[in-house]
C-alpha atoms as a PDB file:
ATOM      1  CA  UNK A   1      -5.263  29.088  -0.368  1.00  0.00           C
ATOM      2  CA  UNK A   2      -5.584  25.590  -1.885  1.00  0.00           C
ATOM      3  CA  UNK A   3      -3.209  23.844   0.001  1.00  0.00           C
ATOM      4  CA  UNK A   4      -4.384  25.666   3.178  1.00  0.00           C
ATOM      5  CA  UNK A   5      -8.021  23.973   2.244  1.00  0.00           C
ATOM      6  CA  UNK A   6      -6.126  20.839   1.824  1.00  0.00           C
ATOM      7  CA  UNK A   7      -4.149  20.888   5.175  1.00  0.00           C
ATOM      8  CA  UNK A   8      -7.133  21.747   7.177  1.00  0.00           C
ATOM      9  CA  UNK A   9      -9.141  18.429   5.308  1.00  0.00           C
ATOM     10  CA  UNK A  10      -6.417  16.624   6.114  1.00  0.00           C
ATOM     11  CA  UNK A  11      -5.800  17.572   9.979  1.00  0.00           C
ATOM     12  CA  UNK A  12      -9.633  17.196   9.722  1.00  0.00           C
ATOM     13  CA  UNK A  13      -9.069  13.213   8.772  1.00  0.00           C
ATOM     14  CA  UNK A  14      -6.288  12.409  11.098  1.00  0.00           C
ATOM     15  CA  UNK A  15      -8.467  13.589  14.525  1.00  0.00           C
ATOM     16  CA  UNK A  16     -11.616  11.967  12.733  1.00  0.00           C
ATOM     17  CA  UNK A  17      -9.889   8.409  12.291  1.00  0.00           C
ATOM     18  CA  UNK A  18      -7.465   8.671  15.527  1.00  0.00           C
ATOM     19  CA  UNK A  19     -10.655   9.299  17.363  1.00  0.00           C
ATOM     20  CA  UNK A  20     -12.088   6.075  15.970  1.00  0.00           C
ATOM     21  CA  UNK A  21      -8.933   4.323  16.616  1.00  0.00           C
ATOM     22  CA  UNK A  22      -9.027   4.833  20.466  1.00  0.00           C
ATOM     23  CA  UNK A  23     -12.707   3.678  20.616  1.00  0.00           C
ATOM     24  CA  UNK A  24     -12.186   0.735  18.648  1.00  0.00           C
ATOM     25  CA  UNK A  25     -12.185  -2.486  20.101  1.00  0.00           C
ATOM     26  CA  UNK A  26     -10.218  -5.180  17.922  1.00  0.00           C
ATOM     27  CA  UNK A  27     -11.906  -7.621  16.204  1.00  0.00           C
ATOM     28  CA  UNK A  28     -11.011 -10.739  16.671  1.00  0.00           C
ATOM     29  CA  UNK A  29      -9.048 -11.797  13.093  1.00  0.00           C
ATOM     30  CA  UNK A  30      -6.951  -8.150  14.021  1.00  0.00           C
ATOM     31  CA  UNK A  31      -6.219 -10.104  17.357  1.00  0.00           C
ATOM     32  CA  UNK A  32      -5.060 -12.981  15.619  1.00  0.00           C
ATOM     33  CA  UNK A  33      -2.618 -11.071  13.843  1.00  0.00           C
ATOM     34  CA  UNK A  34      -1.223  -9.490  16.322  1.00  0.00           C
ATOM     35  CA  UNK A  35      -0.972 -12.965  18.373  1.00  0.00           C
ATOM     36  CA  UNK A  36       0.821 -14.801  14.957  1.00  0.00           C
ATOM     37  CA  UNK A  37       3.823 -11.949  15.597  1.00  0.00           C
ATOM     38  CA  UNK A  38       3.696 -12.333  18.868  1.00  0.00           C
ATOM     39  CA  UNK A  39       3.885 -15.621  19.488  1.00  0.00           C
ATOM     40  CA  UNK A  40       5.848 -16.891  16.230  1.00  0.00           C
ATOM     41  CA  UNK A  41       9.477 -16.701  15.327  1.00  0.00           C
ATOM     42  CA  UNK A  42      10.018 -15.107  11.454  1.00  0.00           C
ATOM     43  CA  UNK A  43      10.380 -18.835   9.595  1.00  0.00           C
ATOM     44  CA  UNK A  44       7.078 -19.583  11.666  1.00  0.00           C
ATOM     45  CA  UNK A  45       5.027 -16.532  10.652  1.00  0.00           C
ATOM     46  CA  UNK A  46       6.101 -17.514   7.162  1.00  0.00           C
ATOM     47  CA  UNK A  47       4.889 -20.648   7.493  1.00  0.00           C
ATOM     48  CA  UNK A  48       1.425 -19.966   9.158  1.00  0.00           C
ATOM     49  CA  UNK A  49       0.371 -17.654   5.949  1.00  0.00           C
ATOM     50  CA  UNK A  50      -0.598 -20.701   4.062  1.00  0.00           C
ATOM     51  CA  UNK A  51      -3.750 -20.644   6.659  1.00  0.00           C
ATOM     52  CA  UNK A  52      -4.368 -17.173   6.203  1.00  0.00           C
ATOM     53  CA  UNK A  53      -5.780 -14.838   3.837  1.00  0.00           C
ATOM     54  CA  UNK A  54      -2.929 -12.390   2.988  1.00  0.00           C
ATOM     55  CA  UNK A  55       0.654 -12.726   3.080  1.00  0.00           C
ATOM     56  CA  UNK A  56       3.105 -11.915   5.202  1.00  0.00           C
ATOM     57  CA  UNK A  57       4.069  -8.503   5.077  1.00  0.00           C
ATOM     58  CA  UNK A  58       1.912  -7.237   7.547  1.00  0.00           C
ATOM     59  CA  UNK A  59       2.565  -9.731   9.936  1.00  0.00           C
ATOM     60  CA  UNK A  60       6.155  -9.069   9.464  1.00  0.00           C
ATOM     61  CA  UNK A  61       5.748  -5.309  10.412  1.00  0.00           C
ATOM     62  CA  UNK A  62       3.617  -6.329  13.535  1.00  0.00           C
ATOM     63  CA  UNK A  63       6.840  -8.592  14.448  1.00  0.00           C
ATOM     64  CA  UNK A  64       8.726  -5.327  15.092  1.00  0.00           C
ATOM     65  CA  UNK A  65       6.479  -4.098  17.379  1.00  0.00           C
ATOM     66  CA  UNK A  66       5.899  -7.201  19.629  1.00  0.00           C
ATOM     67  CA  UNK A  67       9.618  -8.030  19.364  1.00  0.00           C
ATOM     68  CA  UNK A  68      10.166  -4.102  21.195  1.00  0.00           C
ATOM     69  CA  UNK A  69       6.914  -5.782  23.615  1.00  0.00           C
ATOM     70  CA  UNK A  70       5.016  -3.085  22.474  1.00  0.00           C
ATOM     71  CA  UNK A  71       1.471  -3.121  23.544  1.00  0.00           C
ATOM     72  CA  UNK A  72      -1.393  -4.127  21.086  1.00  0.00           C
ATOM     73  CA  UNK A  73      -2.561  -0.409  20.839  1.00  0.00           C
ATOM     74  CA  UNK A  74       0.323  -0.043  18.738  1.00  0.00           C
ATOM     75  CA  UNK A  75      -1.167  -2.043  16.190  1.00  0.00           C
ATOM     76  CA  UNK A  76      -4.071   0.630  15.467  1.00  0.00           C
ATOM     77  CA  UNK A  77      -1.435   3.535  15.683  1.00  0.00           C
ATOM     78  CA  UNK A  78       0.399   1.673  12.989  1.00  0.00           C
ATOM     79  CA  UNK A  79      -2.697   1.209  10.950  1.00  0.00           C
ATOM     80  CA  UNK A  80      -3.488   4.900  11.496  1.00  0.00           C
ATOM     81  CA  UNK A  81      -0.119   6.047  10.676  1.00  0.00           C
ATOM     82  CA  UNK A  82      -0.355   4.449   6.938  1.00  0.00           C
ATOM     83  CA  UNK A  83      -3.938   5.874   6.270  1.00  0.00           C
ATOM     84  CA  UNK A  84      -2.328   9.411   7.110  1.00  0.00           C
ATOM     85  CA  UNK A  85       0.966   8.819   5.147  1.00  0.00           C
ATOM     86  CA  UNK A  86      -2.131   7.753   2.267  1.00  0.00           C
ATOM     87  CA  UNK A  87      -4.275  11.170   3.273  1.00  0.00           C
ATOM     88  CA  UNK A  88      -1.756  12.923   2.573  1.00  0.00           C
ATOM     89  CA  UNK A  89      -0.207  11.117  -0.272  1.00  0.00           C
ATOM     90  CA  UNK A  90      -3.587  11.266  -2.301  1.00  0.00           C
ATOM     91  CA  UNK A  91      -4.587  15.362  -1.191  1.00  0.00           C
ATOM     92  CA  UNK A  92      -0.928  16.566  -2.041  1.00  0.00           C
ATOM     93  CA  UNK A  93       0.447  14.326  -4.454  1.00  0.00           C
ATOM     94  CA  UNK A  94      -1.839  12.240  -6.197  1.00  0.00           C
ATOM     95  CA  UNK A  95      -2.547  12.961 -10.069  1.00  0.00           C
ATOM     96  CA  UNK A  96      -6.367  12.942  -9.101  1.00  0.00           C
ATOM     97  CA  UNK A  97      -8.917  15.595  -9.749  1.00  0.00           C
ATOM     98  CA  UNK A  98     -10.149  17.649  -6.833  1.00  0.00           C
ATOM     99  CA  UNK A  99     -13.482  16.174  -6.295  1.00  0.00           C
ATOM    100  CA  UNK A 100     -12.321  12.499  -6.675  1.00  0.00           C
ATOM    101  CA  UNK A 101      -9.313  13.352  -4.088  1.00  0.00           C
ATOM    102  CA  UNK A 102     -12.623  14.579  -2.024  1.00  0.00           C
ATOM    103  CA  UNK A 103     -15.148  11.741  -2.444  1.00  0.00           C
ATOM    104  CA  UNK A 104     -12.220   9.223  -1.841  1.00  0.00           C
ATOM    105  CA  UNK A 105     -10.859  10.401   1.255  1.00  0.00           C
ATOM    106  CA  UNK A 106     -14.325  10.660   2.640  1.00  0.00           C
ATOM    107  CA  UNK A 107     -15.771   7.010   1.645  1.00  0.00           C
ATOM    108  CA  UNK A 108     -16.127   4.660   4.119  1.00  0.00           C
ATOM    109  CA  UNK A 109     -12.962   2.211   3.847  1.00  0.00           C
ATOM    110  CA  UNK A 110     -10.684   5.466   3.865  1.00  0.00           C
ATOM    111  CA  UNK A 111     -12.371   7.048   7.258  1.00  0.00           C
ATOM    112  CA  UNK A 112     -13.228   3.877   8.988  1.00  0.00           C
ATOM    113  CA  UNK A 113     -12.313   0.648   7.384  1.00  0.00           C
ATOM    114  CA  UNK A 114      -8.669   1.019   6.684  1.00  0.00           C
ATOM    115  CA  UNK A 115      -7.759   3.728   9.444  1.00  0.00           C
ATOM    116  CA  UNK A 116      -9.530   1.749  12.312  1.00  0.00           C
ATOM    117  CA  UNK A 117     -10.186  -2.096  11.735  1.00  0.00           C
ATOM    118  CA  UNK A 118      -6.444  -2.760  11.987  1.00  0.00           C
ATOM    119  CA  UNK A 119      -5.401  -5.259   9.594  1.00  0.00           C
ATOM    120  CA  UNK A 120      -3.299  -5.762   6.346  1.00  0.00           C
ATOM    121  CA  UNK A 121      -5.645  -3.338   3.914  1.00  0.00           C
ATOM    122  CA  UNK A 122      -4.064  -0.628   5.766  1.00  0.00           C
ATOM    123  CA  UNK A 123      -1.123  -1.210   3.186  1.00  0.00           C
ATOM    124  CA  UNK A 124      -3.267  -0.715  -0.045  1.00  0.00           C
ATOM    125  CA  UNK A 125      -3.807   2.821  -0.072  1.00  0.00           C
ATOM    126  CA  UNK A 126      -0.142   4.195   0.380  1.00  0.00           C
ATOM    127  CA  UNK A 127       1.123   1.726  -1.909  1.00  0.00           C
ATOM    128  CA  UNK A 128      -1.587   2.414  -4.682  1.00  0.00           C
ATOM    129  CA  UNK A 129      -1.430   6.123  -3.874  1.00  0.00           C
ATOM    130  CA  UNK A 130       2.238   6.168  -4.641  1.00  0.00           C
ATOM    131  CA  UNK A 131       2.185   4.013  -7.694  1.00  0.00           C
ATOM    132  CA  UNK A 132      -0.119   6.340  -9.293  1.00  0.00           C
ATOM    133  CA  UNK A 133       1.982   9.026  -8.740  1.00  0.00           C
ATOM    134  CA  UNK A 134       5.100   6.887 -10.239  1.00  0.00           C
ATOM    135  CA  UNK A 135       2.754   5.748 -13.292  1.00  0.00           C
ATOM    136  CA  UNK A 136       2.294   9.505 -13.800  1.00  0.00           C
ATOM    137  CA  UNK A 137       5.991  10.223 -14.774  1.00  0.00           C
ATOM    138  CA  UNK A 138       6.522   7.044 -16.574  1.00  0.00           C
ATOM    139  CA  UNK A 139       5.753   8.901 -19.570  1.00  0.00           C
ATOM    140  CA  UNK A 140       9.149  10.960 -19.093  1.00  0.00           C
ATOM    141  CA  UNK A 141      11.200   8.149 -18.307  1.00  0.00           C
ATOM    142  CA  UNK A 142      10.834   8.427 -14.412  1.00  0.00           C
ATOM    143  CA  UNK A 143       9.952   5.990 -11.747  1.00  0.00           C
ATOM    144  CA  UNK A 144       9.692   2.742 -13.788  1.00  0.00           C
ATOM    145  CA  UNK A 145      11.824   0.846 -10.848  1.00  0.00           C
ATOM    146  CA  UNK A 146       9.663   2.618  -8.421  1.00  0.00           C
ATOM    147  CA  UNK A 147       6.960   1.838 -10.130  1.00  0.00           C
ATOM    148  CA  UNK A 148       7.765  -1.890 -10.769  1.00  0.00           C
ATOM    149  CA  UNK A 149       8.389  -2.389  -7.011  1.00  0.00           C
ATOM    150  CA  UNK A 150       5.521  -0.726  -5.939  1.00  0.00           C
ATOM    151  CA  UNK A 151       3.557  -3.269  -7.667  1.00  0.00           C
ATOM    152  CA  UNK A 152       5.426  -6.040  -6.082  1.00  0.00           C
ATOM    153  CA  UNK A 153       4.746  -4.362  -2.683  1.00  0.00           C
ATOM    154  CA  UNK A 154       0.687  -4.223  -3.395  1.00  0.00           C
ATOM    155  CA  UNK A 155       0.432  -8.227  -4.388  1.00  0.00           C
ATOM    156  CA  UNK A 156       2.251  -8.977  -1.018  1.00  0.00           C
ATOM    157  CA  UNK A 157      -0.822  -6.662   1.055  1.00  0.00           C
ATOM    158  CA  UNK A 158      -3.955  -9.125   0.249  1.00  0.00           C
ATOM    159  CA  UNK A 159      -4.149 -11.948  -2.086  1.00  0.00           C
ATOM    160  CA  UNK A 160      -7.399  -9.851  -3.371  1.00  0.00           C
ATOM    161  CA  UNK A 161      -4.918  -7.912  -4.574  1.00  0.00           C
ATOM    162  CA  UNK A 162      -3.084 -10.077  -6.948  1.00  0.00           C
ATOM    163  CA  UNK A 163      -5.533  -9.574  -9.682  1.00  0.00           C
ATOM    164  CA  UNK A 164      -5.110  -5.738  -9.501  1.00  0.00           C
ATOM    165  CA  UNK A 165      -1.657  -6.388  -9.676  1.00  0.00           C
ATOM    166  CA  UNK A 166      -1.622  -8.705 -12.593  1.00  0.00           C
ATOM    167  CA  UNK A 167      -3.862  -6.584 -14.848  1.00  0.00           C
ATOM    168  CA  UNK A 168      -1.472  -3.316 -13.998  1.00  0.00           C
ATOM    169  CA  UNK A 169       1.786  -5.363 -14.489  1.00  0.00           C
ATOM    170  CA  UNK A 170       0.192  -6.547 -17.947  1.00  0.00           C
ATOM    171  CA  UNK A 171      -0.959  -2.624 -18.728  1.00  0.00           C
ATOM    172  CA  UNK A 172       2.682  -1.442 -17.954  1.00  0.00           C
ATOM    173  CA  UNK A 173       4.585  -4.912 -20.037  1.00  0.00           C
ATOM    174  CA  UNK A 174       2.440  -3.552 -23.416  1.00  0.00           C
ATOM    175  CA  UNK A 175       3.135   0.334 -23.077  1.00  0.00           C
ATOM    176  CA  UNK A 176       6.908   0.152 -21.641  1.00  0.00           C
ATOM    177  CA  UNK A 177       7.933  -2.821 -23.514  1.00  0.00           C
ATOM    178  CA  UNK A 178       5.969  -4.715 -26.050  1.00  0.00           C
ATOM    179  CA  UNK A 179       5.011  -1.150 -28.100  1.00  0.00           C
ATOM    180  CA  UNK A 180       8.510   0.508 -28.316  1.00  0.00           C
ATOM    181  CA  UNK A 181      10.282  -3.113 -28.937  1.00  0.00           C
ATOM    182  CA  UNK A 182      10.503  -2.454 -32.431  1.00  0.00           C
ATOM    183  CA  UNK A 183      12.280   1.369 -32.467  1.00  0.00           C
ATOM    184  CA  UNK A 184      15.008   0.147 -29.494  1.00  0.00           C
ATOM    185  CA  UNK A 185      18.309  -0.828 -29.942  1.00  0.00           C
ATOM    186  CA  UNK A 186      19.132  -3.804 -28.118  1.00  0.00           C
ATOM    187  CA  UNK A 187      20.735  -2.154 -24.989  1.00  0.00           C
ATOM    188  CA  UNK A 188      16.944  -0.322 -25.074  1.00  0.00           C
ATOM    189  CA  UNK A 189      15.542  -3.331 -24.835  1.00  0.00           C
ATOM    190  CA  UNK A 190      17.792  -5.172 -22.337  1.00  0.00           C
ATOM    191  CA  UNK A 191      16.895  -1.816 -20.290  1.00  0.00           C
ATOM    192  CA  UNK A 192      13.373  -1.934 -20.824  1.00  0.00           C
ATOM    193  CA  UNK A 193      13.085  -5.539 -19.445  1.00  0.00           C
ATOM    194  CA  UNK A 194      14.623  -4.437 -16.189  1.00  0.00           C
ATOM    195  CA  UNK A 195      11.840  -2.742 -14.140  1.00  0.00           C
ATOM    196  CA  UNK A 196       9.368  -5.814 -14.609  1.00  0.00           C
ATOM    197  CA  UNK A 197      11.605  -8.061 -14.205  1.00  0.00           C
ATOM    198  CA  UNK A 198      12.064  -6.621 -10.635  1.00  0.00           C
ATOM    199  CA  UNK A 199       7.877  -7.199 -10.207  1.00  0.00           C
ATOM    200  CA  UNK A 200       8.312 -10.893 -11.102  1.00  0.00           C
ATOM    201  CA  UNK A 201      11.309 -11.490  -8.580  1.00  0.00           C
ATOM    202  CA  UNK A 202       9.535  -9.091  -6.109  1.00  0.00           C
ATOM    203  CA  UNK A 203       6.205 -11.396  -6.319  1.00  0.00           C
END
């Protein structure tokens, strides 16, 4: 009964934002974005980030699509596409509380800002959706590479991010490593060093 509830709020969301998405007109830094992948080679869109506000993974996914000379609607079907792979991360997955799972979905950046205004926030939700699921089986041993990566992922979305990113990274270093060091063997600790030291190569 639950997840029927849950499927029909999510169905809900998808025609909600993909109606949105098909009115929208693009503002003009989601144009730019779009023009920096079409119009630059892979060293160049590297290069150009140092002018922009983010990084470039996002620019790098738009390359695929102007590199097939898809058409720019594609760009708001790809930011879509991540806000429902997030929908349905945080009603089906997520560690969350009902209610919160409710009042998130439904806030403004999740049913308009993200979804619609095409740009590189689209990549925040899944990727903090899914490391909250990771962090939740940390505990038992699981997902501390996923988790580690994940992080690395979410500092390449926005360079608002980086904070977020730092503060979580420290969180993780002093309950996964700097607590247990003491009752590890030295393998254990060579272990324990691994998973961050994939976030610092990663960032």
């Amino acid at each position: 009964h639950r997840t029927a509830w849950l499927s029909l709020l999510w169905v809900a969301y998808a025609a909600f934002t993909l109606c949105c998405v098909w009115h929208h007109e693009p503002w003009r830094d989601e144009l730019q974005a779009w023009l920096i992948a079409r119009e630059l080679d892979i060293p160049g869109i590297f290069y150009q980030m140092r002018y922009e506000g983010h990084f470039a993974l996002w620019s790098l996914m738009l390359k695929v699509f102007t590199s097939a000379g898809a058409g720019l609607v594609w760009m708001g079907l790809l930011s879509w596409a991540l806000m429902l792979f997030a929908a349905w991360l945080l009603l089906f997955r997520s560690p969350f509380y009902g209610w919160v799972k409710f009042l998130l979905l439904l806030s403004f950046p999740m049913l308009y800002y993200f979804p619609v205004v095409a740009r590189c926030y689209a990549l925040i939700p899944p990727i903090l959706f899914l490391s909250a699921i990771c962090y939740e089986r940390l505990s038992s041993g699981r997902g501390h590479y996923a988790y580690c990566l994940l992080l690395g992922l979410l500092a390449h979305t926005h360079a608002y991010m980086e904070g977020m990113v730092g503060m979580l990274f420290a969180l993780y270093v002093f309950d996964y490593v700097i607590l247990p060091w003491r009752g590890r063997s030295a393998r254990e600790r060579g272990k324990s060093l691994l998973p961050p030291l994939l976030t610092v190569l990663f960032v």
